[in-house]
PDB file of N, CA and C in Angstrom:
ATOM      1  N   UNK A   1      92.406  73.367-166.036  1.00  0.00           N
ATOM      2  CA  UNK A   1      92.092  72.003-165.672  1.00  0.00           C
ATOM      3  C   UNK A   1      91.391  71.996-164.315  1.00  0.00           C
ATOM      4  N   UNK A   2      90.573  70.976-164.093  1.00  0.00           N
ATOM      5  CA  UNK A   2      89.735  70.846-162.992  1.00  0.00           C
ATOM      6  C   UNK A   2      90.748  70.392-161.880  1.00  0.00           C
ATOM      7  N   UNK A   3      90.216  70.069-160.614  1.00  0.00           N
ATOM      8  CA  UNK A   3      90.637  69.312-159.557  1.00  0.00           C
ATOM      9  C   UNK A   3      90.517  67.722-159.575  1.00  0.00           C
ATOM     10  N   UNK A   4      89.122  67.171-160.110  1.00  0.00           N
ATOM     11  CA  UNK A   4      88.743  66.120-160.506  1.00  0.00           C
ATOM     12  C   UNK A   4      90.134  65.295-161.629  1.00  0.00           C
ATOM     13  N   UNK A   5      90.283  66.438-162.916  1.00  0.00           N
ATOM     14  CA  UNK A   5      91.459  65.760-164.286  1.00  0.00           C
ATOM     15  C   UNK A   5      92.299  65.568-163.059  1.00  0.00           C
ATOM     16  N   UNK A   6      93.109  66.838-162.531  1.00  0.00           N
ATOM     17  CA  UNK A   6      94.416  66.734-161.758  1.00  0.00           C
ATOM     18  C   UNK A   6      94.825  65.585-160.801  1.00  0.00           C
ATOM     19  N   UNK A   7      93.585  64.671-160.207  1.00  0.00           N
ATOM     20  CA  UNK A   7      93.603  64.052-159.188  1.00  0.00           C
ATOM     21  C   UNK A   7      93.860  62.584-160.227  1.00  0.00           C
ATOM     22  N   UNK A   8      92.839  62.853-161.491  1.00  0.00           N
ATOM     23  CA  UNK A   8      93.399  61.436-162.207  1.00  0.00           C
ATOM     24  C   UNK A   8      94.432  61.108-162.662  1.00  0.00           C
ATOM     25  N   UNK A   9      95.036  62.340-163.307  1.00  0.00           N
ATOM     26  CA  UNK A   9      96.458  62.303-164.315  1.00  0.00           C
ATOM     27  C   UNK A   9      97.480  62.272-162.846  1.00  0.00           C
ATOM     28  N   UNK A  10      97.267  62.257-161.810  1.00  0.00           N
ATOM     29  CA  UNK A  10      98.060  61.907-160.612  1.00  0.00           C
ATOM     30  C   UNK A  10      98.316  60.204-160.336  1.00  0.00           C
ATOM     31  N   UNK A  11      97.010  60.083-160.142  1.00  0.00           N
ATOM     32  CA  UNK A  11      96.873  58.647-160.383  1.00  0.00           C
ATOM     33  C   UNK A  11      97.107  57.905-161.098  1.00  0.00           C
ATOM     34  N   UNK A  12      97.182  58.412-162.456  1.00  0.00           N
ATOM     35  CA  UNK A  12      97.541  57.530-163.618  1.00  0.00           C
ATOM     36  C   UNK A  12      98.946  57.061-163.935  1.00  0.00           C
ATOM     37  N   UNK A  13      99.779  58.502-163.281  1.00  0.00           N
ATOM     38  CA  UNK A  13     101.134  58.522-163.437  1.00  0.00           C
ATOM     39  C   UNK A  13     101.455  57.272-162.004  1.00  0.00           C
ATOM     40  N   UNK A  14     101.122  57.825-161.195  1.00  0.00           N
ATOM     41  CA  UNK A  14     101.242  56.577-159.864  1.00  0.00           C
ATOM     42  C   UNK A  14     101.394  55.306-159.992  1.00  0.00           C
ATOM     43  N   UNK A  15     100.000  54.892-161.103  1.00  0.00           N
ATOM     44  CA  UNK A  15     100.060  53.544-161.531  1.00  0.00           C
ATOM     45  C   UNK A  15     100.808  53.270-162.136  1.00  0.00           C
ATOM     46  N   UNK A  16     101.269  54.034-163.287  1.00  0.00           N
ATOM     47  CA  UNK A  16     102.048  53.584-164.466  1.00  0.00           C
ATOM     48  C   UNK A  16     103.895  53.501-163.836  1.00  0.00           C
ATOM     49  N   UNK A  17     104.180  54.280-162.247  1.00  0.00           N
ATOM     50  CA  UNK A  17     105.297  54.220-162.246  1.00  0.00           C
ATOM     51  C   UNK A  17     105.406  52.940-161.424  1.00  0.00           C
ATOM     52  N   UNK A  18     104.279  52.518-160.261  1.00  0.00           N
ATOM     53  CA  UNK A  18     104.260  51.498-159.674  1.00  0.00           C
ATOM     54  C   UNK A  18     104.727  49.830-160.583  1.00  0.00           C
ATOM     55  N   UNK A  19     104.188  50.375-161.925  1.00  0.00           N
ATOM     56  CA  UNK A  19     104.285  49.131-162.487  1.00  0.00           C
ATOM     57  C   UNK A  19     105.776  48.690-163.220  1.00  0.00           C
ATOM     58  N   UNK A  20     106.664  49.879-162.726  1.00  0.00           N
ATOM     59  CA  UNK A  20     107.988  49.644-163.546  1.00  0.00           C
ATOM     60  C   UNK A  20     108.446  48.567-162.902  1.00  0.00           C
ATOM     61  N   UNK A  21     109.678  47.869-163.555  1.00  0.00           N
ATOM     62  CA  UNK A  21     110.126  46.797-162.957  1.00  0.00           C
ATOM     63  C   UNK A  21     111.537  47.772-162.888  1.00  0.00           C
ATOM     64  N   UNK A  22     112.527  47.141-161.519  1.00  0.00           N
ATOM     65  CA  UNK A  22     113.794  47.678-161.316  1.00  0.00           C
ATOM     66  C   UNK A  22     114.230  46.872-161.880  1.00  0.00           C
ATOM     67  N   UNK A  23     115.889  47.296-161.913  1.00  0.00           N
ATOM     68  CA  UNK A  23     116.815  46.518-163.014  1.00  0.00           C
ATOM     69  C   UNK A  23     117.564  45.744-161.849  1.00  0.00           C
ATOM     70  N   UNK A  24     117.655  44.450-161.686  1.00  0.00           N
ATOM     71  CA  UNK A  24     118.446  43.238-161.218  1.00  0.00           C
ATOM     72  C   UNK A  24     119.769  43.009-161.303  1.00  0.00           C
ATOM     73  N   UNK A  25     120.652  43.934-160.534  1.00  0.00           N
ATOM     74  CA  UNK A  25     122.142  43.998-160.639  1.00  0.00           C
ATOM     75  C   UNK A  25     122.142  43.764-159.189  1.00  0.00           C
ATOM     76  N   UNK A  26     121.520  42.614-158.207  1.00  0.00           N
ATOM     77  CA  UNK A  26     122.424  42.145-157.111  1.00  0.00           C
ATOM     78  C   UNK A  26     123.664  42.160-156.511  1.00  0.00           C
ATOM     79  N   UNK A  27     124.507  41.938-157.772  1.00  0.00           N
ATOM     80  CA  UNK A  27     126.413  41.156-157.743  1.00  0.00           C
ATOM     81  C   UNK A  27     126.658  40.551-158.314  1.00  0.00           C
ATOM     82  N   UNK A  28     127.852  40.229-158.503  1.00  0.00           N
ATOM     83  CA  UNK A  28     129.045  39.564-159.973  1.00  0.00           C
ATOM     84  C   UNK A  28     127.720  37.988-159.417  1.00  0.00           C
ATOM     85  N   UNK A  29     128.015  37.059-160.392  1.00  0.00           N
ATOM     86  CA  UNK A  29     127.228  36.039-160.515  1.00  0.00           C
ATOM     87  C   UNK A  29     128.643  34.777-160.555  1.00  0.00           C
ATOM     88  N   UNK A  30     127.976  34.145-159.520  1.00  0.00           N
ATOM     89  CA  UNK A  30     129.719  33.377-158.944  1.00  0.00           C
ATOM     90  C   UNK A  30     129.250  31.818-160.548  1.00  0.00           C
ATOM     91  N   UNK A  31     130.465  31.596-160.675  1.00  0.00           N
ATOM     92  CA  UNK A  31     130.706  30.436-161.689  1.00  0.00           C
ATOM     93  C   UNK A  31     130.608  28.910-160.701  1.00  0.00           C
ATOM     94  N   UNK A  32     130.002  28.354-161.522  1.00  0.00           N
ATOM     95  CA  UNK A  32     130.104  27.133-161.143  1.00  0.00           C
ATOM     96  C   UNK A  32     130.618  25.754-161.127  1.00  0.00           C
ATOM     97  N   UNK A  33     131.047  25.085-160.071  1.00  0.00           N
ATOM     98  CA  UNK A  33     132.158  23.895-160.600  1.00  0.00           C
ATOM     99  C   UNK A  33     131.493  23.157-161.355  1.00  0.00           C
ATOM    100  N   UNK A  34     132.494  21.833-161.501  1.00  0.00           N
ATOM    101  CA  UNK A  34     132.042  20.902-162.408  1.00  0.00           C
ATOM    102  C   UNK A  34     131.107  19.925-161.178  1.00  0.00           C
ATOM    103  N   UNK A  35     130.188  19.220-162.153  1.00  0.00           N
ATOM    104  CA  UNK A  35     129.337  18.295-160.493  1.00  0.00           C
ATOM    105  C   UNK A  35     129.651  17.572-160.000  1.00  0.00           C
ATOM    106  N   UNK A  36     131.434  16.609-160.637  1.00  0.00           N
ATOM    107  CA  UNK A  36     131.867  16.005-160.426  1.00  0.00           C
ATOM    108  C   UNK A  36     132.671  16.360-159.697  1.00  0.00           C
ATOM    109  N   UNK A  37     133.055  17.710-159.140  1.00  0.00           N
ATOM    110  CA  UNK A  37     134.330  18.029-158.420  1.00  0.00           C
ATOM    111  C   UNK A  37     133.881  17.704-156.573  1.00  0.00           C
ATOM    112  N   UNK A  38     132.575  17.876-156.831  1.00  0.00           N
ATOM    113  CA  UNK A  38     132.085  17.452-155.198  1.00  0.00           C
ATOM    114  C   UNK A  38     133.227  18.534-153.830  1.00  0.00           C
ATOM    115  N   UNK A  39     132.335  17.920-153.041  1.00  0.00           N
ATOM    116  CA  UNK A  39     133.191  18.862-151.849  1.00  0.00           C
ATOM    117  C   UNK A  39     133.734  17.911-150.933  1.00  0.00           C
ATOM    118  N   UNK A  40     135.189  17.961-150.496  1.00  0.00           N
ATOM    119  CA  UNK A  40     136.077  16.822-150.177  1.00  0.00           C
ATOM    120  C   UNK A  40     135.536  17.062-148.167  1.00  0.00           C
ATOM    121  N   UNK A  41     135.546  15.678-148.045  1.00  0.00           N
ATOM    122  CA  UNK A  41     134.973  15.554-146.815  1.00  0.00           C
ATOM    123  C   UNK A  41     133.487  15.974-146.344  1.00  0.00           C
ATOM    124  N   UNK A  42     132.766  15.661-147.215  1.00  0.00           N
ATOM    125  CA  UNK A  42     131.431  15.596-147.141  1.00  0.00           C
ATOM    126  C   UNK A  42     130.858  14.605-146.628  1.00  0.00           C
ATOM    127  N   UNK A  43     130.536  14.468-145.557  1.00  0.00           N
ATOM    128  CA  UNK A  43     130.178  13.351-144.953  1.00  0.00           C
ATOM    129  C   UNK A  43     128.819  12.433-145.762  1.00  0.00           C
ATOM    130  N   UNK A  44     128.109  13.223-146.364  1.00  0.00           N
ATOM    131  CA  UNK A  44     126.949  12.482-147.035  1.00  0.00           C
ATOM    132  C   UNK A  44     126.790  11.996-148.523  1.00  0.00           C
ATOM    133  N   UNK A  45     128.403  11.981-148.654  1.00  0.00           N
ATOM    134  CA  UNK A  45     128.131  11.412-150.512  1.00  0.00           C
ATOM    135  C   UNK A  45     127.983  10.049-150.219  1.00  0.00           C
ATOM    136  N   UNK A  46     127.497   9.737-151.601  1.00  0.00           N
ATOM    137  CA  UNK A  46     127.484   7.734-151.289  1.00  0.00           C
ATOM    138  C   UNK A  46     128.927   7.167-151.696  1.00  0.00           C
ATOM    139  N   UNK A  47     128.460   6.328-151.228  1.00  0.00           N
ATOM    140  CA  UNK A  47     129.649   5.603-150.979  1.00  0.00           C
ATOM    141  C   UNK A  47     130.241   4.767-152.363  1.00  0.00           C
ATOM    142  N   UNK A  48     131.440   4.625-152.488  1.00  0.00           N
ATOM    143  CA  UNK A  48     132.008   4.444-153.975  1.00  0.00           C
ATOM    144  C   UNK A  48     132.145   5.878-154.712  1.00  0.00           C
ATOM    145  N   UNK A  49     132.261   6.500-154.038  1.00  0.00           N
ATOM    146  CA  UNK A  49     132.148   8.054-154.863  1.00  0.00           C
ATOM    147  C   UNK A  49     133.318   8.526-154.743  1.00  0.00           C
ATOM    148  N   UNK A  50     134.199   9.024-156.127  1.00  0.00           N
ATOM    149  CA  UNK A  50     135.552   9.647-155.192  1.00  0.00           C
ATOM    150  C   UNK A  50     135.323  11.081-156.260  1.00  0.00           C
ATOM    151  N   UNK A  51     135.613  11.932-154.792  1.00  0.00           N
ATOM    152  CA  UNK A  51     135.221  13.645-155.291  1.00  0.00           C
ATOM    153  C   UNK A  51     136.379  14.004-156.397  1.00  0.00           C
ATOM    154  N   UNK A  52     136.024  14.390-157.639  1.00  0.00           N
ATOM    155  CA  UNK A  52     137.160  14.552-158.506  1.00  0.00           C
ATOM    156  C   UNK A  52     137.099  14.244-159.901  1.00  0.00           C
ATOM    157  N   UNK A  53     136.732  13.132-159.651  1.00  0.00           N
ATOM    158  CA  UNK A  53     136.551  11.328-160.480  1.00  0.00           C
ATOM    159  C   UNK A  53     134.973  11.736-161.334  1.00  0.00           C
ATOM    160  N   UNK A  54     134.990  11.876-162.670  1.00  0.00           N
ATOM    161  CA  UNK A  54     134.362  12.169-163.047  1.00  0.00           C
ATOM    162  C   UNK A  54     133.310  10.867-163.561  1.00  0.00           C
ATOM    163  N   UNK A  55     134.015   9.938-164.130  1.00  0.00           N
ATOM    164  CA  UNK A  55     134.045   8.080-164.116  1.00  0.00           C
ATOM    165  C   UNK A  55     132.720   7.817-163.220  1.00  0.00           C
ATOM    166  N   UNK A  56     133.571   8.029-161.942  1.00  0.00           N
ATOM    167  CA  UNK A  56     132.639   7.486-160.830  1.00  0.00           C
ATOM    168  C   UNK A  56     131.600   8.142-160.580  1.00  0.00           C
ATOM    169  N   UNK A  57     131.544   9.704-160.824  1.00  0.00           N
ATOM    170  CA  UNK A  57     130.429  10.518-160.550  1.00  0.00           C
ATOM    171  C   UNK A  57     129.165  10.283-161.720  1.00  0.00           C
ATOM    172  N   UNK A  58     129.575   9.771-162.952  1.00  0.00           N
ATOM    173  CA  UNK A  58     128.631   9.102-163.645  1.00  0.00           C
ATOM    174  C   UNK A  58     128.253   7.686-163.286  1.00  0.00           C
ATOM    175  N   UNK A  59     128.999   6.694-163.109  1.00  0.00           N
ATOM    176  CA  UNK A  59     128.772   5.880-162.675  1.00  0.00           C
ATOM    177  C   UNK A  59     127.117   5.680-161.644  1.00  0.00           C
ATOM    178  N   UNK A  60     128.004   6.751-160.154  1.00  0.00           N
ATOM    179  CA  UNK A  60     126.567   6.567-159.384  1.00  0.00           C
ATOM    180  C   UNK A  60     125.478   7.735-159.478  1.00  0.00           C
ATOM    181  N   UNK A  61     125.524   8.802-160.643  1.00  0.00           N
ATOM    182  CA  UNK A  61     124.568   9.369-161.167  1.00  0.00           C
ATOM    183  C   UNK A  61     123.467   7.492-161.820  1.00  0.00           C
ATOM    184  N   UNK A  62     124.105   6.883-162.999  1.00  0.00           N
ATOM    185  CA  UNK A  62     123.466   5.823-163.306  1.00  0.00           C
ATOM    186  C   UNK A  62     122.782   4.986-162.319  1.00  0.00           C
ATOM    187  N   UNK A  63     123.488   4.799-161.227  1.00  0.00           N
ATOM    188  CA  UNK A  63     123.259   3.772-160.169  1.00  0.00           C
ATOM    189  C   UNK A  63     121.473   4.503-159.624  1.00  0.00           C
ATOM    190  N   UNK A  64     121.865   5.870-159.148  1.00  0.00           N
ATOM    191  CA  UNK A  64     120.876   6.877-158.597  1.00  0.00           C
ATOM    192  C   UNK A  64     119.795   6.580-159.416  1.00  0.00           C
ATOM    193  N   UNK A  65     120.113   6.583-160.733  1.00  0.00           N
ATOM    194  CA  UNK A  65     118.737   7.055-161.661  1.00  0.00           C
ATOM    195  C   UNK A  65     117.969   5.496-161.849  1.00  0.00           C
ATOM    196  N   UNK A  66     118.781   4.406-162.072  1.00  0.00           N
ATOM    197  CA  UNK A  66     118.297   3.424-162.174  1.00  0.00           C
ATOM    198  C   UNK A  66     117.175   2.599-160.576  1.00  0.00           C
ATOM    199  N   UNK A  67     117.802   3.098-159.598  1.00  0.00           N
ATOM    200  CA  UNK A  67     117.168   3.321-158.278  1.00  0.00           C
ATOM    201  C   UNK A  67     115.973   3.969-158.230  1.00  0.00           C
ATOM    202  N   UNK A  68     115.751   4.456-159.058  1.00  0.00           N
ATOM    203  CA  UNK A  68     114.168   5.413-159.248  1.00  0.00           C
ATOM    204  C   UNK A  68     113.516   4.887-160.507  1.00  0.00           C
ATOM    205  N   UNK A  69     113.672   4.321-161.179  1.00  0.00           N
ATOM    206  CA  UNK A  69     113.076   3.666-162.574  1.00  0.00           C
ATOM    207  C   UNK A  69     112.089   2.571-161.984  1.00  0.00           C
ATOM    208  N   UNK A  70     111.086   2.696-162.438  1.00  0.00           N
ATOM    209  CA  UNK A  70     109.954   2.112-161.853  1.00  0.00           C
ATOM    210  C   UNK A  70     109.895   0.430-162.444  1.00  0.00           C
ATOM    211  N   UNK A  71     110.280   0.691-163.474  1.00  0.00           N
ATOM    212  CA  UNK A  71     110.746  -0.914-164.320  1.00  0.00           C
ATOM    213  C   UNK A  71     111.384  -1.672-163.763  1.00  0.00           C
ATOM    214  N   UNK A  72     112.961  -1.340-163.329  1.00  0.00           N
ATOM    215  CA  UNK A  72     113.621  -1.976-162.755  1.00  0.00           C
ATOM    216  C   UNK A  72     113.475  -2.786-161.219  1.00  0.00           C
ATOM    217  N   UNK A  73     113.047  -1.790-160.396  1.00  0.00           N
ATOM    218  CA  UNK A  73     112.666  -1.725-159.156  1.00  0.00           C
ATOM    219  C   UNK A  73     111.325  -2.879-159.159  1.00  0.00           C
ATOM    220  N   UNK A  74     110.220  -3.087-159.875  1.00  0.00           N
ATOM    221  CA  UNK A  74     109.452  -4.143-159.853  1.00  0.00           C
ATOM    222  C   UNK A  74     109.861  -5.309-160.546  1.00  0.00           C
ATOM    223  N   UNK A  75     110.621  -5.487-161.713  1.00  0.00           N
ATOM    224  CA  UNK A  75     111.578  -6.530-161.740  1.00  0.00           C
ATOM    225  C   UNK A  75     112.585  -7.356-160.496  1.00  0.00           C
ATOM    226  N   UNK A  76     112.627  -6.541-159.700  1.00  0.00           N
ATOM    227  CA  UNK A  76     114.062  -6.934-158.546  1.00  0.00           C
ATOM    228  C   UNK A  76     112.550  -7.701-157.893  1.00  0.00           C
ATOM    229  N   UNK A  77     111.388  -7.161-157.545  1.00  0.00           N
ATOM    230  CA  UNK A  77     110.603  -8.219-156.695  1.00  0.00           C
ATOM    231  C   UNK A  77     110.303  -9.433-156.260  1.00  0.00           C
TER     232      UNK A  77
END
């Protein structure tokens, strides 16, 4: 084999290992609460909200979403 092949089949292998992807084992993958369980003494939930209360956490999910509905919001005008 030449110097020229040797320098490509170098290169080729280079590329082809550059392009592996590693395998994604960071750490255990933590579980998640419920969205209603909230974090007690949070100074920035809204108000009428009780952390726990699943009721209420739908409640002002509705309240939230209806607050952004473009329908409603030009009706109130």
């Amino acid at each position: 084999m030449t110097l020229k092949t040797l320098v490509g089949l170098a290169c080729a292998a280079a590329l082809l290992v550059a392009c592996g992807e590693a395998p994604q084992t960071a750490g255990t993958r933590k579980a998640d609460n419920q969205p209603w369980a909230g974090a007690p003494g949070d100074p920035y939930v809204a108000s009428g909200w009780k952390p726990g209360d699943q009721a209420s956490w739908e409640e002002q999910m509705r309240k939230r979403a209806q607050g952004q509905n473009e329908y409603s919001r030009a009706a109130a005008q």
